[in-house]
C-alpha atoms as a PDB file:
ATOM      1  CA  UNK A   1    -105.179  -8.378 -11.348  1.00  0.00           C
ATOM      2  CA  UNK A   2    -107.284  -6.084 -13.646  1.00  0.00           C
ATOM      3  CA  UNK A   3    -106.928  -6.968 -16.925  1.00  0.00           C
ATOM      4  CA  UNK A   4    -108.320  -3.371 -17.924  1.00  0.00           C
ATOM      5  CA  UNK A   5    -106.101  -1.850 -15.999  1.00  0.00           C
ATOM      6  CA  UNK A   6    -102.915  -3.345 -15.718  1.00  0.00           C
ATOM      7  CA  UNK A   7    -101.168  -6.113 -18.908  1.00  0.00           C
ATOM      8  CA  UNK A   8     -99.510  -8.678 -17.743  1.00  0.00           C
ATOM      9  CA  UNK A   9     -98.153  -9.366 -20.630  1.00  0.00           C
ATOM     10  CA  UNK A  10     -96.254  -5.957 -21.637  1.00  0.00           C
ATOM     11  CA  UNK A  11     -95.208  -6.376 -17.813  1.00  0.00           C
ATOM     12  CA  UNK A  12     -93.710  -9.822 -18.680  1.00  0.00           C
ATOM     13  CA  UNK A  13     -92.128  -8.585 -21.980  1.00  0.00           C
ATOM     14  CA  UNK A  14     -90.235  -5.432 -19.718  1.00  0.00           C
ATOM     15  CA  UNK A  15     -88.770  -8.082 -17.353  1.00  0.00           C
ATOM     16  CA  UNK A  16     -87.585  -9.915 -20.588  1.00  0.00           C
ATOM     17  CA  UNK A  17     -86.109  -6.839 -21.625  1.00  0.00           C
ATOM     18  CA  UNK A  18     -84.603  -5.732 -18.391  1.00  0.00           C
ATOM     19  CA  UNK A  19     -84.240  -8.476 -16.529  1.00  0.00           C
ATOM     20  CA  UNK A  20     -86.806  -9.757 -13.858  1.00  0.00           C
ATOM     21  CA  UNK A  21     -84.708  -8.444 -10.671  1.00  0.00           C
ATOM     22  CA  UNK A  22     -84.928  -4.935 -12.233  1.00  0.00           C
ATOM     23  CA  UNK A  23     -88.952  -5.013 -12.609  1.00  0.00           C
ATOM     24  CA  UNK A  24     -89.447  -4.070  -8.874  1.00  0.00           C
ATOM     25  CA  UNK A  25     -87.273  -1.134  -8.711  1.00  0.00           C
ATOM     26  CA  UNK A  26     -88.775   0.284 -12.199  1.00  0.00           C
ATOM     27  CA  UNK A  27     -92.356  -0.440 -10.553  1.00  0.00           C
ATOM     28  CA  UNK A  28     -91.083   1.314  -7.486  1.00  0.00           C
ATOM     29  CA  UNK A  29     -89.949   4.254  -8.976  1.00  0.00           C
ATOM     30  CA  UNK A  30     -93.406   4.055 -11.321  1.00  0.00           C
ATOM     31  CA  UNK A  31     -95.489   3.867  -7.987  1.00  0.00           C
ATOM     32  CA  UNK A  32     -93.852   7.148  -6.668  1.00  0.00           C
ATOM     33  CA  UNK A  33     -94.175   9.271  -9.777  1.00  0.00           C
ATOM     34  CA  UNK A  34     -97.631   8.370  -9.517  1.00  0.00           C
ATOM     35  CA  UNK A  35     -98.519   9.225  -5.707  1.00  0.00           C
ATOM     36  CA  UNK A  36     -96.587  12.744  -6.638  1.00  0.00           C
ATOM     37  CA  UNK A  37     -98.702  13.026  -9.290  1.00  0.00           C
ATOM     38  CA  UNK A  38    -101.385  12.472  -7.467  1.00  0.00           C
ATOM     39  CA  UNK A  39    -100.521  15.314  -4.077  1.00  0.00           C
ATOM     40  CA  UNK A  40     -99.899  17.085  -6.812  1.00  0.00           C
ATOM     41  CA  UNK A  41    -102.913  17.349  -9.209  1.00  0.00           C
ATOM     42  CA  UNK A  42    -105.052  17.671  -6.117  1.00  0.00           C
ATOM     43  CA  UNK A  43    -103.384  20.473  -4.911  1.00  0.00           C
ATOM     44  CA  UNK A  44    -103.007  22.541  -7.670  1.00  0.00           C
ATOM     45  CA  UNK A  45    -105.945  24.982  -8.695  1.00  0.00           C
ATOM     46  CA  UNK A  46    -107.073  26.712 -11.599  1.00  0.00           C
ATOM     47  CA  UNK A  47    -104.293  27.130 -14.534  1.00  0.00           C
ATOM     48  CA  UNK A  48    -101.589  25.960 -12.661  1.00  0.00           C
ATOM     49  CA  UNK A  49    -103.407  22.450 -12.496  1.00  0.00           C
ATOM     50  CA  UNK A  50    -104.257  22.339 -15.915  1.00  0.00           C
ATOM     51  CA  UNK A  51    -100.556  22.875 -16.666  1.00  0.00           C
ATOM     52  CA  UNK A  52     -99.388  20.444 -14.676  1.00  0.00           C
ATOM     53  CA  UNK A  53    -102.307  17.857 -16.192  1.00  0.00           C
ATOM     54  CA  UNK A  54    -100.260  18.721 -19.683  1.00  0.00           C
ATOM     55  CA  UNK A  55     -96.901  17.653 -18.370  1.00  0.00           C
ATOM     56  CA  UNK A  56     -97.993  14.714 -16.838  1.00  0.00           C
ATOM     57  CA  UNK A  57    -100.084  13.213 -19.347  1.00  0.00           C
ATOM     58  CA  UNK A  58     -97.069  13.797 -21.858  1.00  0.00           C
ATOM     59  CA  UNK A  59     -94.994  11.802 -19.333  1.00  0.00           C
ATOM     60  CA  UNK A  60     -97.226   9.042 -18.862  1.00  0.00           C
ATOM     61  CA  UNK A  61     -97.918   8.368 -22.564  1.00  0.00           C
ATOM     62  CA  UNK A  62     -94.309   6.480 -22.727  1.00  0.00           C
ATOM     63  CA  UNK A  63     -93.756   5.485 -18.947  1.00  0.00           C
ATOM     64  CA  UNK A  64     -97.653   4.002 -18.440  1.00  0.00           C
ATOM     65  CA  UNK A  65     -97.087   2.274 -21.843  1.00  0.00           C
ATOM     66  CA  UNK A  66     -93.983   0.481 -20.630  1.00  0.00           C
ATOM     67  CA  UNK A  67     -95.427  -0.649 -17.648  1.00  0.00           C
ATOM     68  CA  UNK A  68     -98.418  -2.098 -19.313  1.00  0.00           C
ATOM     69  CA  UNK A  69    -100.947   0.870 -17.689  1.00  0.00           C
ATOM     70  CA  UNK A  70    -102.979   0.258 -20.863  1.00  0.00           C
ATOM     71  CA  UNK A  71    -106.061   2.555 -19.855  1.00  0.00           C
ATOM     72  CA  UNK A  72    -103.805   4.889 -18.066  1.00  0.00           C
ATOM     73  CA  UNK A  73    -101.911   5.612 -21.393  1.00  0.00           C
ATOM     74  CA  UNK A  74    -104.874   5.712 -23.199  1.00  0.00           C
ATOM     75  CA  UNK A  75    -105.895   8.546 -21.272  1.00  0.00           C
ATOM     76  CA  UNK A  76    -102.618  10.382 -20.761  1.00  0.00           C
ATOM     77  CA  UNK A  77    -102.618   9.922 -25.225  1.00  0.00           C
ATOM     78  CA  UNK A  78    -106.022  11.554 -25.368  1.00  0.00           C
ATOM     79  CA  UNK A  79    -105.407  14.458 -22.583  1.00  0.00           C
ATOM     80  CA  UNK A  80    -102.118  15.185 -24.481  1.00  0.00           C
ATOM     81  CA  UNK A  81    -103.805  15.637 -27.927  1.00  0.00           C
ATOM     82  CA  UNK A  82    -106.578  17.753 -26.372  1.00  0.00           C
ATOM     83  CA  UNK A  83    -104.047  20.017 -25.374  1.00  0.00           C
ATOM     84  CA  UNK A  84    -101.863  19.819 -28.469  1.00  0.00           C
ATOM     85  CA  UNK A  85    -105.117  20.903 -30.291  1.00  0.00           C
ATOM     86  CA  UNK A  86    -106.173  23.521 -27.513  1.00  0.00           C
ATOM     87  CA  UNK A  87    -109.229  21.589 -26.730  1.00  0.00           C
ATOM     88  CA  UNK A  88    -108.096  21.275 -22.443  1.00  0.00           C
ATOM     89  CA  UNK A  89    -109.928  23.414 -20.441  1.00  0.00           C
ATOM     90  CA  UNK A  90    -110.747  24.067 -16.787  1.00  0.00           C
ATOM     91  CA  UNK A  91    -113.729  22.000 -15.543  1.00  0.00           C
ATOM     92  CA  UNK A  92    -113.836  19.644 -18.362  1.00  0.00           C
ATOM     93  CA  UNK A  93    -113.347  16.411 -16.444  1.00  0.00           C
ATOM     94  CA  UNK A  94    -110.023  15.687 -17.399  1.00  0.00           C
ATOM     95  CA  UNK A  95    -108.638  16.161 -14.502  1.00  0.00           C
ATOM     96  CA  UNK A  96    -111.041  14.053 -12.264  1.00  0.00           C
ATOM     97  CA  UNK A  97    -110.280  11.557 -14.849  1.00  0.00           C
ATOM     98  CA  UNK A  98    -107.195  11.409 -14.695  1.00  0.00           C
ATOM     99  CA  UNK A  99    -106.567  11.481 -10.715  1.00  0.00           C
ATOM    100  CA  UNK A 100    -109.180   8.542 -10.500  1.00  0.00           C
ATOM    101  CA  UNK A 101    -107.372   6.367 -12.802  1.00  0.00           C
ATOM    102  CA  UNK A 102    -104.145   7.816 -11.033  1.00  0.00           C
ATOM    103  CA  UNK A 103    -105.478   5.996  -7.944  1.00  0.00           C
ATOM    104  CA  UNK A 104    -107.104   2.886  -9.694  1.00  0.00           C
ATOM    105  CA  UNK A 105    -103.589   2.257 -11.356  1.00  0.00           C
ATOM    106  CA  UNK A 106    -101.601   2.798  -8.076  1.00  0.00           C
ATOM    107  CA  UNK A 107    -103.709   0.804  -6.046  1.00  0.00           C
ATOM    108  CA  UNK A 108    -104.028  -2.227  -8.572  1.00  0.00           C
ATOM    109  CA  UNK A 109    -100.048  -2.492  -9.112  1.00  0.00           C
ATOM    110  CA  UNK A 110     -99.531  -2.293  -5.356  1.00  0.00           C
ATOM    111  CA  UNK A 111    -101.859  -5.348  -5.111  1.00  0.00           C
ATOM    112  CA  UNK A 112    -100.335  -6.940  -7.980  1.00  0.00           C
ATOM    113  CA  UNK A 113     -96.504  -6.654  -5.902  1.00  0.00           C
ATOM    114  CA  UNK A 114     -97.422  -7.934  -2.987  1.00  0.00           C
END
């Protein structure tokens, strides 16, 4: 597993919180927010897509954070102040950033579950 990616540990402190038969459906659930995110961001254009980047990197902030997506969060902190402060705009990266950490994250938890 990629430690710079993915943290064991805050993965082993959720299944101490919630119980380690819950972890899988949680990850489950994770995984599929994060392929629609995915279709998604690639499919929307223009202002619509930077919208969209702005609700998603709000929701991932607390939901990448629980599941130990330490670089994902990271990002989806950083997007979500730059947009808070009006500094998001078309073309800046942010979106390529995000949907190739989007895929990094998905792939390396899939590996990790099976």
């Amino acid at each position: 597993m990629s430690m710079d990616v993915l943290n064991q540990q805050k993965i082993d402190e959720l299944a101490a919180e919630i119980g380690l038969d819950n972890v899988p459906i949680l990850l489950d659930i994770f995984l599929g927010e994060m392929d629609v995110y995915i279709t998604n961001l690639s499919q929307y254009q223009g202002s619509e897509q930077l919208i969209y980047l702005k609700e998603i990197s709000h929701a991932l902030k607390s939901s990448a954070a629980s599941f130990g997506a330490d670089r994902l969060c990271d990002l989806a902190v950083a997007i979500d102040k730059k947009a808070k402060s009006g500094e998001l705009v078309e073309g800046g990266g942010d979106i390529t950033s995000m949907l190739d950490l989007l895929h990094i994250t998905r792939d390396e938890y899939r590996l990790w579950t099976q």
